[in-house]
N, C-alpha and C. Protein backbone atom coordinates (compact mmCIF):
# COMPACT_ATOMS: atom_id res chain seq x y z
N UNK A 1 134.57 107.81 77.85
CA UNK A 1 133.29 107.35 78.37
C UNK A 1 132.24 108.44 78.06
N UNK A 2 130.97 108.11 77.50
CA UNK A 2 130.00 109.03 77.12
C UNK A 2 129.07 109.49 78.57
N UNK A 3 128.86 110.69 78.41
CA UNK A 3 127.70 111.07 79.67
C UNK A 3 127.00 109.88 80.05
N UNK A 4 126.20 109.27 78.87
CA UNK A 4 124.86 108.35 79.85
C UNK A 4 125.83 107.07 80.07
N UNK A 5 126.88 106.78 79.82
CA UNK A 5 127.72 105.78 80.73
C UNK A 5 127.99 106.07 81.68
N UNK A 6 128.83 107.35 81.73
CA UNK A 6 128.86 107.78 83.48
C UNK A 6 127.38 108.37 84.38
N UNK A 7 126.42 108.72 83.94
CA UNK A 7 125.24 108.20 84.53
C UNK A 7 124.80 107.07 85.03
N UNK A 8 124.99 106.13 83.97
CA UNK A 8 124.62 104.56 84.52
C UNK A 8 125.90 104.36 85.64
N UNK A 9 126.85 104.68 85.11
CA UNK A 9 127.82 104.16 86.13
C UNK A 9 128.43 104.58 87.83
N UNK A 10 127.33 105.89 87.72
CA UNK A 10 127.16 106.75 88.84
C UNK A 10 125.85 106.23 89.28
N UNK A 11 125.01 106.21 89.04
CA UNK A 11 123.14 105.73 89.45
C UNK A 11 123.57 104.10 89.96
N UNK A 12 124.83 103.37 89.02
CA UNK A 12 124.60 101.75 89.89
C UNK A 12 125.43 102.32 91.44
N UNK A 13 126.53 102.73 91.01
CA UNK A 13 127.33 103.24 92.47
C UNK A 13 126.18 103.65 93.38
N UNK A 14 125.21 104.49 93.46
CA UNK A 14 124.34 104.75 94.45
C UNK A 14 123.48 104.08 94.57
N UNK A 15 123.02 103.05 93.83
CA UNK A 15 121.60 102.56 93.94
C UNK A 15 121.81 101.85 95.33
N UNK A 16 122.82 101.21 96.25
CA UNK A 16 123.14 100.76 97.74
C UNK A 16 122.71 101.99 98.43
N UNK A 17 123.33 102.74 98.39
CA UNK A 17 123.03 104.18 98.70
C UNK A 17 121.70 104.53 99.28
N UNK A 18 120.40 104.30 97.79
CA UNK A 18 119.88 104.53 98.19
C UNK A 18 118.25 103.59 98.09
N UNK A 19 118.91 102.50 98.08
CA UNK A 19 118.19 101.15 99.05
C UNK A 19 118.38 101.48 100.61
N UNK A 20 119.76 101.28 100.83
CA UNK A 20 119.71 101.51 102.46
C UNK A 20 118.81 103.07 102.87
N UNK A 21 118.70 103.98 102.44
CA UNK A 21 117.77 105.40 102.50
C UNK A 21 116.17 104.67 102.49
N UNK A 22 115.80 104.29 101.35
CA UNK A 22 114.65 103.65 101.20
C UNK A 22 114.13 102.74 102.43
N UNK A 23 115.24 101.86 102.78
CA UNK A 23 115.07 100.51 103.94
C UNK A 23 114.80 101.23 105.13
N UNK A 24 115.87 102.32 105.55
CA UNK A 24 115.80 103.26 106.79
C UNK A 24 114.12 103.74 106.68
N UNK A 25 113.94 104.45 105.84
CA UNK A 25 112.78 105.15 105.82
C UNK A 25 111.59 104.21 106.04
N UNK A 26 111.41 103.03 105.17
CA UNK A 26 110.36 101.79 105.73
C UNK A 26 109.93 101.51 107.26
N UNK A 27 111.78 101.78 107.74
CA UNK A 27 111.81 100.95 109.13
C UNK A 27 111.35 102.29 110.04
N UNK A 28 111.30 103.18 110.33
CA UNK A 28 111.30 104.29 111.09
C UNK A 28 110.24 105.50 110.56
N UNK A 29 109.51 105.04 109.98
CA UNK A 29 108.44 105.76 109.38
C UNK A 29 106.92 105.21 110.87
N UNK A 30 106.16 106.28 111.07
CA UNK A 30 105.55 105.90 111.66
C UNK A 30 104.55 105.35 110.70
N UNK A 31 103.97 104.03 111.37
CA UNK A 31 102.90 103.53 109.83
C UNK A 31 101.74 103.95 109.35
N UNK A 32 100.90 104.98 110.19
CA UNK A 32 99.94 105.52 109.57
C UNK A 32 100.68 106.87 108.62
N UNK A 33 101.77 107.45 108.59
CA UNK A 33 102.21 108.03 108.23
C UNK A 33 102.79 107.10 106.63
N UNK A 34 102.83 105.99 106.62
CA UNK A 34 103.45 104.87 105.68
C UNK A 34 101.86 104.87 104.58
N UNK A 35 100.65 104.59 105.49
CA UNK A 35 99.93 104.46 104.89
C UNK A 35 98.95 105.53 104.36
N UNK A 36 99.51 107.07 104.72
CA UNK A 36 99.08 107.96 104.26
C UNK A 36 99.51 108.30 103.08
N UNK A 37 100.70 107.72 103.02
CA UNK A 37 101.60 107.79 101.72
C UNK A 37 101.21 107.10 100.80
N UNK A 38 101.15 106.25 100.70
CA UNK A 38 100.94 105.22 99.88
C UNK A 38 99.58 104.58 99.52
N UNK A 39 98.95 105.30 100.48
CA UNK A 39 97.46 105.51 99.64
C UNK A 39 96.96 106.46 98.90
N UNK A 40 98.12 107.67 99.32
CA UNK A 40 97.96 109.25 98.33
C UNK A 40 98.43 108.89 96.99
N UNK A 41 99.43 108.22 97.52
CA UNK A 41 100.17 107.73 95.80
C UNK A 41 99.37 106.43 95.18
N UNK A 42 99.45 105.50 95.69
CA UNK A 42 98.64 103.97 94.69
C UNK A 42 96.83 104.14 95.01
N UNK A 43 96.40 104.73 96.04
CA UNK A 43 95.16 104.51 96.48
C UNK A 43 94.99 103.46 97.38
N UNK A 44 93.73 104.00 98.01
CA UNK A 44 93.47 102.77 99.22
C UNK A 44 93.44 101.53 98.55
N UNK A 45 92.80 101.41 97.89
CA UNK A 45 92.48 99.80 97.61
C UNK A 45 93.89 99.48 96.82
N UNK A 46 94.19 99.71 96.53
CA UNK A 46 95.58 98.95 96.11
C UNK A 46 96.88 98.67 97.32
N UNK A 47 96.34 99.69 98.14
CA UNK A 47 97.13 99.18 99.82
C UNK A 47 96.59 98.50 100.16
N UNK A 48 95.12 98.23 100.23
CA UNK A 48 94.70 97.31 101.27
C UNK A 48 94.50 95.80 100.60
N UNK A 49 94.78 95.91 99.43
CA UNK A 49 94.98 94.62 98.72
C UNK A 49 96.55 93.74 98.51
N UNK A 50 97.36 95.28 98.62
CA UNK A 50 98.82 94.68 99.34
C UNK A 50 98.72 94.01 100.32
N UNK A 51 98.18 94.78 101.44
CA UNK A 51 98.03 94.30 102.79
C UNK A 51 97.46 92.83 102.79
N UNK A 52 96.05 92.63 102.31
CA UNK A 52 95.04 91.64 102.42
C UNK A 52 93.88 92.12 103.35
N UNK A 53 93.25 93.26 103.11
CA UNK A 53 92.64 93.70 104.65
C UNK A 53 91.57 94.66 103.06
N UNK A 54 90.47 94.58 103.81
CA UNK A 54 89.37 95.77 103.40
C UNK A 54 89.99 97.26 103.13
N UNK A 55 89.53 98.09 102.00
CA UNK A 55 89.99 99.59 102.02
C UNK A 55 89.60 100.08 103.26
N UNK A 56 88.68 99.78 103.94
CA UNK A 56 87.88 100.72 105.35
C UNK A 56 88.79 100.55 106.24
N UNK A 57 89.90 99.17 106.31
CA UNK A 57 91.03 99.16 107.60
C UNK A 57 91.99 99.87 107.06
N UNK A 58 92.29 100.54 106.10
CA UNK A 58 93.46 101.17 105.73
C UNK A 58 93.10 102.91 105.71
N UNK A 59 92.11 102.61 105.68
CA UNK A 59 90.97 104.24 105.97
C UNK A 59 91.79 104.35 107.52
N UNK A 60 91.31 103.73 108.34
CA UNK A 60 90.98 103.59 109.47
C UNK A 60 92.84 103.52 110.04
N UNK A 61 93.47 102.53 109.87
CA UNK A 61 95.05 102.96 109.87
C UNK A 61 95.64 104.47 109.59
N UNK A 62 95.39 105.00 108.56
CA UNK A 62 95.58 106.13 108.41
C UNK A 62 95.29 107.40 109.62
N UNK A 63 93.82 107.02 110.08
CA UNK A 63 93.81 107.91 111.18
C UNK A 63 93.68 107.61 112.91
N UNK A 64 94.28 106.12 113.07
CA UNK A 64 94.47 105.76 114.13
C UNK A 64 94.92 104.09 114.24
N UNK A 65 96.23 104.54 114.06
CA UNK A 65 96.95 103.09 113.85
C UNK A 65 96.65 102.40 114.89
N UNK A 66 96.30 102.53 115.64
CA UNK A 66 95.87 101.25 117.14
C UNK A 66 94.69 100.64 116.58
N UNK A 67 94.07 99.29 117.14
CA UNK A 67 95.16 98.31 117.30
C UNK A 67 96.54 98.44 116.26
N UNK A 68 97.37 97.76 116.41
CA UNK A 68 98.96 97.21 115.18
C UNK A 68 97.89 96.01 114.25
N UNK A 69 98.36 96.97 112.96
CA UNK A 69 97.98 95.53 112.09
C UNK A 69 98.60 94.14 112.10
N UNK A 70 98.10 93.20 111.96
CA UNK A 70 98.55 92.24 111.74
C UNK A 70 100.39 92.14 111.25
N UNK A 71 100.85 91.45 111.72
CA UNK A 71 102.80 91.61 111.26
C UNK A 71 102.98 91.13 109.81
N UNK A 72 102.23 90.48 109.28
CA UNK A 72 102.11 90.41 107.92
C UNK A 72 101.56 91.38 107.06
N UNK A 73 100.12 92.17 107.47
CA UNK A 73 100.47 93.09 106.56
C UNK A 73 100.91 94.47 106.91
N UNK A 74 101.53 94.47 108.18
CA UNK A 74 102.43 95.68 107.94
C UNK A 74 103.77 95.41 107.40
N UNK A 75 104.08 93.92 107.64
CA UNK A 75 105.56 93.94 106.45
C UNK A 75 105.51 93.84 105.05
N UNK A 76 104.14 93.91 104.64
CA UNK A 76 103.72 93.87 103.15
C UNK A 76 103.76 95.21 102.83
N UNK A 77 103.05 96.10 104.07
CA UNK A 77 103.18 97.52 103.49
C UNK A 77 104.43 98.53 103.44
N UNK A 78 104.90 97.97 104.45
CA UNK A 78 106.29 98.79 104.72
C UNK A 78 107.47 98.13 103.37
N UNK A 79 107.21 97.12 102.88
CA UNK A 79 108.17 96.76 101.53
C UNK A 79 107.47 97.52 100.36
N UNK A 80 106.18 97.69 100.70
CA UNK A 80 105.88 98.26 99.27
C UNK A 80 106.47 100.29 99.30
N UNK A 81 106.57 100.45 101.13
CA UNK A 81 106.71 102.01 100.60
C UNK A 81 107.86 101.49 100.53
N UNK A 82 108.91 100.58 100.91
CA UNK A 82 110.79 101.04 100.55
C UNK A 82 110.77 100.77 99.12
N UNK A 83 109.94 100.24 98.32
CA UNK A 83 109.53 100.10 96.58
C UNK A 83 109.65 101.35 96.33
N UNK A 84 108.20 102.34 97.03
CA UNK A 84 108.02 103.31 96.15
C UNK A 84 109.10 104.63 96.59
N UNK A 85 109.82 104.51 97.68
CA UNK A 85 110.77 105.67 98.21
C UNK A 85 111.85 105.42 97.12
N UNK A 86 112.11 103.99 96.80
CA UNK A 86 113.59 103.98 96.03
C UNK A 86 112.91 103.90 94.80
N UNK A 87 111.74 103.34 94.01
CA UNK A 87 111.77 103.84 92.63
C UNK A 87 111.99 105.33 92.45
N UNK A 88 111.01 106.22 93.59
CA UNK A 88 111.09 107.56 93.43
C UNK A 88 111.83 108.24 93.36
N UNK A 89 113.02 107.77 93.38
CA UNK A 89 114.43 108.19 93.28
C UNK A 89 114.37 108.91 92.02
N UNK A 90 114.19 108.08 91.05
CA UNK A 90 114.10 107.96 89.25
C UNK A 90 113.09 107.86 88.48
N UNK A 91 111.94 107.99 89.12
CA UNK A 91 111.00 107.82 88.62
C UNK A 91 109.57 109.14 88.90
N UNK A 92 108.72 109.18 87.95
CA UNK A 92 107.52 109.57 88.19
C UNK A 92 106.40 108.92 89.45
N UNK A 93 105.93 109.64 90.23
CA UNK A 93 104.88 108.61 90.97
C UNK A 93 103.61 108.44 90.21
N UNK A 94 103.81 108.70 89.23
CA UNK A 94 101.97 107.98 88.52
C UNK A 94 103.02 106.70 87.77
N UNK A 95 104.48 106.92 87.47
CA UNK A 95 104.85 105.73 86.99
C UNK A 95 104.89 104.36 87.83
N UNK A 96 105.51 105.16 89.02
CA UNK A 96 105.85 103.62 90.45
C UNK A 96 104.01 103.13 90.46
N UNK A 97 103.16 103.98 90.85
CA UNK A 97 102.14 103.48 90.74
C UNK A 97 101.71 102.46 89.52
N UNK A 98 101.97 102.42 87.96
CA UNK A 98 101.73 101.93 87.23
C UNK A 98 102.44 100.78 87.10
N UNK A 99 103.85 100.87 87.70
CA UNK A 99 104.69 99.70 88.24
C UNK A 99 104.16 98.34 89.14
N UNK A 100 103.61 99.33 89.86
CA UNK A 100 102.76 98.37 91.47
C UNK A 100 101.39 97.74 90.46
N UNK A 101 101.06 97.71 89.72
CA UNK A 101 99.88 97.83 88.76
C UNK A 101 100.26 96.76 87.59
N UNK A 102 101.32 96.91 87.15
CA UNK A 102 101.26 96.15 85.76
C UNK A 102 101.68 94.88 85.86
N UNK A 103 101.44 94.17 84.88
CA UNK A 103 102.22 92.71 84.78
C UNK A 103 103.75 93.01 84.81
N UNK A 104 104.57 92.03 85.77
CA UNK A 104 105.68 91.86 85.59
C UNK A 104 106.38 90.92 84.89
N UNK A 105 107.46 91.15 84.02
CA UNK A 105 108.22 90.05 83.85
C UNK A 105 108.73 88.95 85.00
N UNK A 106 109.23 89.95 85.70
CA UNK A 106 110.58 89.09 86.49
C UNK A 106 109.42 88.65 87.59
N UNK A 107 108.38 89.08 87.31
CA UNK A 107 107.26 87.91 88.59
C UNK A 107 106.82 86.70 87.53
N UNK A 108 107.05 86.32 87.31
CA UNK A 108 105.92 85.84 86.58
C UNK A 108 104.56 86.24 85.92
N UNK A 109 104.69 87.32 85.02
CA UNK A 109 103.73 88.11 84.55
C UNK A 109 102.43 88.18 85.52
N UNK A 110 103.23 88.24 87.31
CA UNK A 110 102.10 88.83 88.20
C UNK A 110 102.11 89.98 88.53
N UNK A 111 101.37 90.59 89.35
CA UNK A 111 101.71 92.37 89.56
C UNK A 111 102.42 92.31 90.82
N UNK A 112 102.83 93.44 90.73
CA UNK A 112 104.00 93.22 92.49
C UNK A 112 102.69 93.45 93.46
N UNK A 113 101.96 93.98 92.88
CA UNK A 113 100.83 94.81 94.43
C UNK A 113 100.38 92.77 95.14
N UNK A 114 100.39 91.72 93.58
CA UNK A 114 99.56 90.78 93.86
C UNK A 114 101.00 90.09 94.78
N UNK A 115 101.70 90.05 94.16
CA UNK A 115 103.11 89.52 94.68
C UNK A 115 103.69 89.25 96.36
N UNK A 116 103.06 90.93 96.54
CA UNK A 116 103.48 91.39 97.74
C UNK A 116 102.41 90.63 98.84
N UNK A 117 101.16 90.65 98.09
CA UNK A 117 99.88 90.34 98.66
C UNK A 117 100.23 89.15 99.38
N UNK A 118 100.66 88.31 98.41
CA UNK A 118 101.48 86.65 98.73
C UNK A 118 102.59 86.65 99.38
N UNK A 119 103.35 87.42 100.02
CA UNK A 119 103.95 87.37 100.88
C UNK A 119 105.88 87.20 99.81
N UNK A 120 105.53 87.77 98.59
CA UNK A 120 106.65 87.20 97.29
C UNK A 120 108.04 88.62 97.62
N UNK A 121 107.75 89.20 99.19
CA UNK A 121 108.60 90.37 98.84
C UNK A 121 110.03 90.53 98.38
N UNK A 122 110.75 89.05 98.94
CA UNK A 122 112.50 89.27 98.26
C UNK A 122 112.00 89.15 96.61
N UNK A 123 111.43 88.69 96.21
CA UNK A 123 111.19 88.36 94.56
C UNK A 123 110.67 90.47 94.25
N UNK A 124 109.71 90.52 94.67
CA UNK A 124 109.22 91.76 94.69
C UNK A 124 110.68 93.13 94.24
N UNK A 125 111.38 92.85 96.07
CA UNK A 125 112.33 93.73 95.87
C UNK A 125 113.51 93.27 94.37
N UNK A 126 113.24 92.63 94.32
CA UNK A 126 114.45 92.39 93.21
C UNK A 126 114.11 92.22 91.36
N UNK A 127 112.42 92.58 91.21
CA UNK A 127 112.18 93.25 90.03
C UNK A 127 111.77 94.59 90.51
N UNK A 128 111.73 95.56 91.42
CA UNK A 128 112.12 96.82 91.58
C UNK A 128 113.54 96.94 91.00
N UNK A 129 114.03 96.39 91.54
CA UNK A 129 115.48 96.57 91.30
C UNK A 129 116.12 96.42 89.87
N UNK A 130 115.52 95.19 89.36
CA UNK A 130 115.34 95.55 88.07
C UNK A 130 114.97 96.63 87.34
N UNK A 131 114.06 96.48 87.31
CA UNK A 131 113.18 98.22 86.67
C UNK A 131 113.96 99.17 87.15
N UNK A 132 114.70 99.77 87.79
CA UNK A 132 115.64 100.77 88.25
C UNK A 132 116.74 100.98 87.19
N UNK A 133 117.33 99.82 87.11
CA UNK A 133 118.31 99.68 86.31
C UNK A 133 118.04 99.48 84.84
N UNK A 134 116.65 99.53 84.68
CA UNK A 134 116.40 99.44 83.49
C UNK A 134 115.55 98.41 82.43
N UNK A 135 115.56 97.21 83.57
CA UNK A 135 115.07 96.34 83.11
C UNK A 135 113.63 96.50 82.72
């Protein structure tokens, strides 16, 4: 067996691994802390267009999560950070960002940021998952 076989064949063995790491971290992350993240990395407006909400409420989340956003788009945002915790595994963050950004295949040549927007997250998580592996 050549090195980058047992790479691939070590990286699929963990990729459960570290989905469930990624999922934990989504779930137990405090969310202005979620959305400090992930606006440092994609920018506000590309969170708050995940979300469906103005950049000024994601401003404003960031430094005082009260009221709770809406349960829709905090489960929009919290799938997009378990996206960017487990691409980051393997990846660059100007790349996951360019990920959240580009046309997808496995969407229907939509972007995941638009995807997510629509509420498309099992489809979402599973061209991450793609792209991990290579696709």
């Amino acid at each position: 067996m050549t090195r980058s076989q047992l790479e691939a064949a070590l990286s699929e063995k963990l990729a459960p691994v570290r989905q469930a790491q990624a999922h934990r971290a989504a779930t137990v992350t405090e969310f202005a802390a979620v959305i400090a993240v992930l606006a440092g990395a994609l920018g506000t407006g590309v969170v708050a267009e995940i979300a469906g909400v103005q950049p000024e409420t994601v401003s404003r989340w960031k430094d005082n999560p009260s009221p709770h956003p809406r349960a829709e788009s905090e489960r929009r945002v919290r799938t997009a950070f378990r996206i960017y915790q487990d691409l980051l595994e393997s990846e660059a963050s100007a790349t996951v960002r360019a990920w959240f950004l580009g046309l997808n295949p496995y969407l229907g040549e939509q972007t995941p940021m638009e995807a997510l927007r629509e509420g498309r997250d099992a489809a979402v998580l599973a061209a991450a998952r793609e792209f991990r592996e290579g696709g």
